[in-house]
C-alpha atoms as a PDB file:
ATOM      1  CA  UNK A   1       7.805   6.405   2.004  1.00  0.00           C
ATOM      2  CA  UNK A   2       7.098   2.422   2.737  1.00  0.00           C
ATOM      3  CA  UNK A   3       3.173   1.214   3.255  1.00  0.00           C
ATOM      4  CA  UNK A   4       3.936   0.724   7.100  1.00  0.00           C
ATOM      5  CA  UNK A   5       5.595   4.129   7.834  1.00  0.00           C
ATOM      6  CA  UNK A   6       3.708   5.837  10.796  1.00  0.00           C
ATOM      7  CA  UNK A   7       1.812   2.018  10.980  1.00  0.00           C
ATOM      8  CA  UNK A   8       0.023   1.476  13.918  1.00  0.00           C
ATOM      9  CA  UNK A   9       0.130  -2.021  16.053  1.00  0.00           C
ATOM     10  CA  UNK A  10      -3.039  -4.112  15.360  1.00  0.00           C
ATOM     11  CA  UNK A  11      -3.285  -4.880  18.765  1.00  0.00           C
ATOM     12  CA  UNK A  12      -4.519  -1.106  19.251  1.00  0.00           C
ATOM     13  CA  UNK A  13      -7.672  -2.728  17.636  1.00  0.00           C
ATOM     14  CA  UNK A  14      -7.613  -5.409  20.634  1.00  0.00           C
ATOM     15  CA  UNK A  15      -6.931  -8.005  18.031  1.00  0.00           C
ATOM     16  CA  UNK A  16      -6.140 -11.341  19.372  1.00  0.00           C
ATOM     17  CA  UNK A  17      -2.970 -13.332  18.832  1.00  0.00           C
ATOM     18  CA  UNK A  18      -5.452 -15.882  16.887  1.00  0.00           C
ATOM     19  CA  UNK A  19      -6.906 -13.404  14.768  1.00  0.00           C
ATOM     20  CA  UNK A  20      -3.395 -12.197  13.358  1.00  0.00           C
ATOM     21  CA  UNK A  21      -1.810 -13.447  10.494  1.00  0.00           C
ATOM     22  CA  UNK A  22       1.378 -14.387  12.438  1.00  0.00           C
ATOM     23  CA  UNK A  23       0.859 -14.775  15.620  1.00  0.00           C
ATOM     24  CA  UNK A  24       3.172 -14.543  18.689  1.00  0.00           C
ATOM     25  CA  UNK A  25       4.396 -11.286  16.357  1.00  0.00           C
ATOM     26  CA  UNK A  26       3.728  -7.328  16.278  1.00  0.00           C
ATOM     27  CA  UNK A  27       1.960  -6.735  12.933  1.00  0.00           C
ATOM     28  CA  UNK A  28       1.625  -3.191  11.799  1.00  0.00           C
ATOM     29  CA  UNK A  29      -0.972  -2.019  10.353  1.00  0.00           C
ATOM     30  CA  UNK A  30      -0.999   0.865   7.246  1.00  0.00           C
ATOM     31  CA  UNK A  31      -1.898   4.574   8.575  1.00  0.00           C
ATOM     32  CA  UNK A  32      -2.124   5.904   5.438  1.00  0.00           C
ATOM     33  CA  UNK A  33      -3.600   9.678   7.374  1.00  0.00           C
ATOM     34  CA  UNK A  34      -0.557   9.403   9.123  1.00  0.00           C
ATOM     35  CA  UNK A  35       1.798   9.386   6.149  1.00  0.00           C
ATOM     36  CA  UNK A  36       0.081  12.141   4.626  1.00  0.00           C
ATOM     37  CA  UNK A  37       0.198  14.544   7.747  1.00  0.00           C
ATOM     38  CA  UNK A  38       3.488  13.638   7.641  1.00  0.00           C
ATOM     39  CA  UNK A  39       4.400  14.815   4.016  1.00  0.00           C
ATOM     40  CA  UNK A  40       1.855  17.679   4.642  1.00  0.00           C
ATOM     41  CA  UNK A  41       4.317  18.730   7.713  1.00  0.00           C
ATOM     42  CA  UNK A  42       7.195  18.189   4.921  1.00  0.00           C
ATOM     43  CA  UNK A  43       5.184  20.273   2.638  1.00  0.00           C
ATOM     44  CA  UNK A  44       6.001  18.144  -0.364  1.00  0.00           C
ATOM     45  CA  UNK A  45       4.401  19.929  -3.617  1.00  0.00           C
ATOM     46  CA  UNK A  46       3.474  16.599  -5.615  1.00  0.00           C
ATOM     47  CA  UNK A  47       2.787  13.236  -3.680  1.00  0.00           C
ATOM     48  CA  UNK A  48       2.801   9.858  -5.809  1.00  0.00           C
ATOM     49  CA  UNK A  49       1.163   7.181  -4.626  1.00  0.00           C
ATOM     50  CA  UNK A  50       2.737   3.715  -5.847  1.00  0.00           C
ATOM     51  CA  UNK A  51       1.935   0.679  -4.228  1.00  0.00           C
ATOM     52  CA  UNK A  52      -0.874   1.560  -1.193  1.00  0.00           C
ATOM     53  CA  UNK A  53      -3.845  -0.752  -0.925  1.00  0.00           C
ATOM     54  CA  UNK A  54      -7.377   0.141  -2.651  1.00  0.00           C
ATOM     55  CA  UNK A  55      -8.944   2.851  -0.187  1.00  0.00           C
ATOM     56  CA  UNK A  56      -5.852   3.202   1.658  1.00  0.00           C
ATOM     57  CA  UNK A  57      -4.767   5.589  -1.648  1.00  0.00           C
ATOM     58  CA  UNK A  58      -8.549   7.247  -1.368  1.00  0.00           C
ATOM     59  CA  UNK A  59      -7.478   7.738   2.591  1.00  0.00           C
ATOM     60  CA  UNK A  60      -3.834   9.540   1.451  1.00  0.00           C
ATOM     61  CA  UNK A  61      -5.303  11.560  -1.311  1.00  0.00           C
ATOM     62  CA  UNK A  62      -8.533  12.864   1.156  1.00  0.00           C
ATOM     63  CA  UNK A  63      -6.172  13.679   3.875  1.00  0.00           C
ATOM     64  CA  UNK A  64      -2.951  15.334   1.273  1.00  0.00           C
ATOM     65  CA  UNK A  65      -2.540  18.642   0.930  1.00  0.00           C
ATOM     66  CA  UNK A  66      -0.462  18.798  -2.146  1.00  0.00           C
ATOM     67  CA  UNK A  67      -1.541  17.190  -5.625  1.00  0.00           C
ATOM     68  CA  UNK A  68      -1.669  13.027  -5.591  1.00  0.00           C
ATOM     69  CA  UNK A  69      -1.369  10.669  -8.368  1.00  0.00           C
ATOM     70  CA  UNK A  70      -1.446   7.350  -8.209  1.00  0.00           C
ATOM     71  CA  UNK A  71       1.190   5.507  -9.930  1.00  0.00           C
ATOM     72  CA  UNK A  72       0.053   1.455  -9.282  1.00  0.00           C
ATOM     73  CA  UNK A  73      -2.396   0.225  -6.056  1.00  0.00           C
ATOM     74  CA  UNK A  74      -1.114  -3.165  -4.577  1.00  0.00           C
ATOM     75  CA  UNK A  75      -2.618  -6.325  -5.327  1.00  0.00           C
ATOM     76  CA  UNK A  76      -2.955  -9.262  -3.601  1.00  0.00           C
ATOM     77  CA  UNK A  77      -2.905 -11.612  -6.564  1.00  0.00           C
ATOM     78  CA  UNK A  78       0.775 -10.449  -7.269  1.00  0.00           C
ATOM     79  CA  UNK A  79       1.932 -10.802  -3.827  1.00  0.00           C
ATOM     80  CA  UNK A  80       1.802  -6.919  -2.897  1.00  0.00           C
ATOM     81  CA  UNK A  81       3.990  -6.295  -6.170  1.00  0.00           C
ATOM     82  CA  UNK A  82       1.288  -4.404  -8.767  1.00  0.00           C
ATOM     83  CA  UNK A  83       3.547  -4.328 -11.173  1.00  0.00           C
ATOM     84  CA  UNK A  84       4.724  -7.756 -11.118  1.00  0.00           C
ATOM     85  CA  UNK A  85       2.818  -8.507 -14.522  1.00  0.00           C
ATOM     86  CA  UNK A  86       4.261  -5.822 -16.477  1.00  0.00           C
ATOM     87  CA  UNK A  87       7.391  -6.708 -15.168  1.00  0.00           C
ATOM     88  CA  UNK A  88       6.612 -10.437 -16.523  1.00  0.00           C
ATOM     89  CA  UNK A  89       4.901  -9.909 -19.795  1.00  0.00           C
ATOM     90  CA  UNK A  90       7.560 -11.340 -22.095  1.00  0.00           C
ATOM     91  CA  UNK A  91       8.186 -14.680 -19.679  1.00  0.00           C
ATOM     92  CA  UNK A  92       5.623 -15.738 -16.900  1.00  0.00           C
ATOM     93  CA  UNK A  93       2.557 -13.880 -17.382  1.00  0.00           C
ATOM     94  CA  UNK A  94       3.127 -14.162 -21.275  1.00  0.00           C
ATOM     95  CA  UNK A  95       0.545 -17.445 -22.358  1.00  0.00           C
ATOM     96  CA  UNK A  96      -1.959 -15.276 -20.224  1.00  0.00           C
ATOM     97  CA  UNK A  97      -1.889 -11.837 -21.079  1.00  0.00           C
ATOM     98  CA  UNK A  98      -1.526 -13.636 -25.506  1.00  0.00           C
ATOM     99  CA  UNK A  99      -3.996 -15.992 -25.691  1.00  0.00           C
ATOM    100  CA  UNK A 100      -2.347 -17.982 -29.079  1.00  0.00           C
END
């Protein structure tokens, strides 16, 4: 399941075109409830969480019936991509994560 699945428009908020990151655009924001009524209604037995922002996850996990773990939250500093860094160790990230 993506972030934005069961997302709702952030003009339900009454959100002006100004205040959205693109404007002139629809920009959906996460529902993370939703997605978990909707695996509830699936009746999944094990949910993992990869990728969901910080309190979004604590949102999923309140509202899940079955067991959660979380696999990776998203991060900002990476772009949305929280495991960009592992993913980089031996090349970009390298000089940072082994200080010489």
């Amino acid at each position: 399941m993506v972030c934005k699945n069961g997302s709702i428009d952030k003009e339900f908020l009454s959100l002006t075109e100004e205040e959205k990151i693109c404007p002139g655009t629809v920009e959906p924001m996460c529902n993370p409830i939703g997605q978990a009524m909707l695996l509830n209604r699936a009746k999944t037995d094990f949910n993992i969480v990869l990728g969901l922002c910080i309190g979004h996850d604590s949102l999923f996990i309140k509202h899940a019936e079955a067991p959660v773990t979380v696999l990776a939250v998203k991060d900002r500093v990476l772009a949305h991509n929280p495991l960009g860094a592992l993913y980089l160790s031996e090349g970009y990230y390298k000089d940072k994560l082994y200080k010489k």
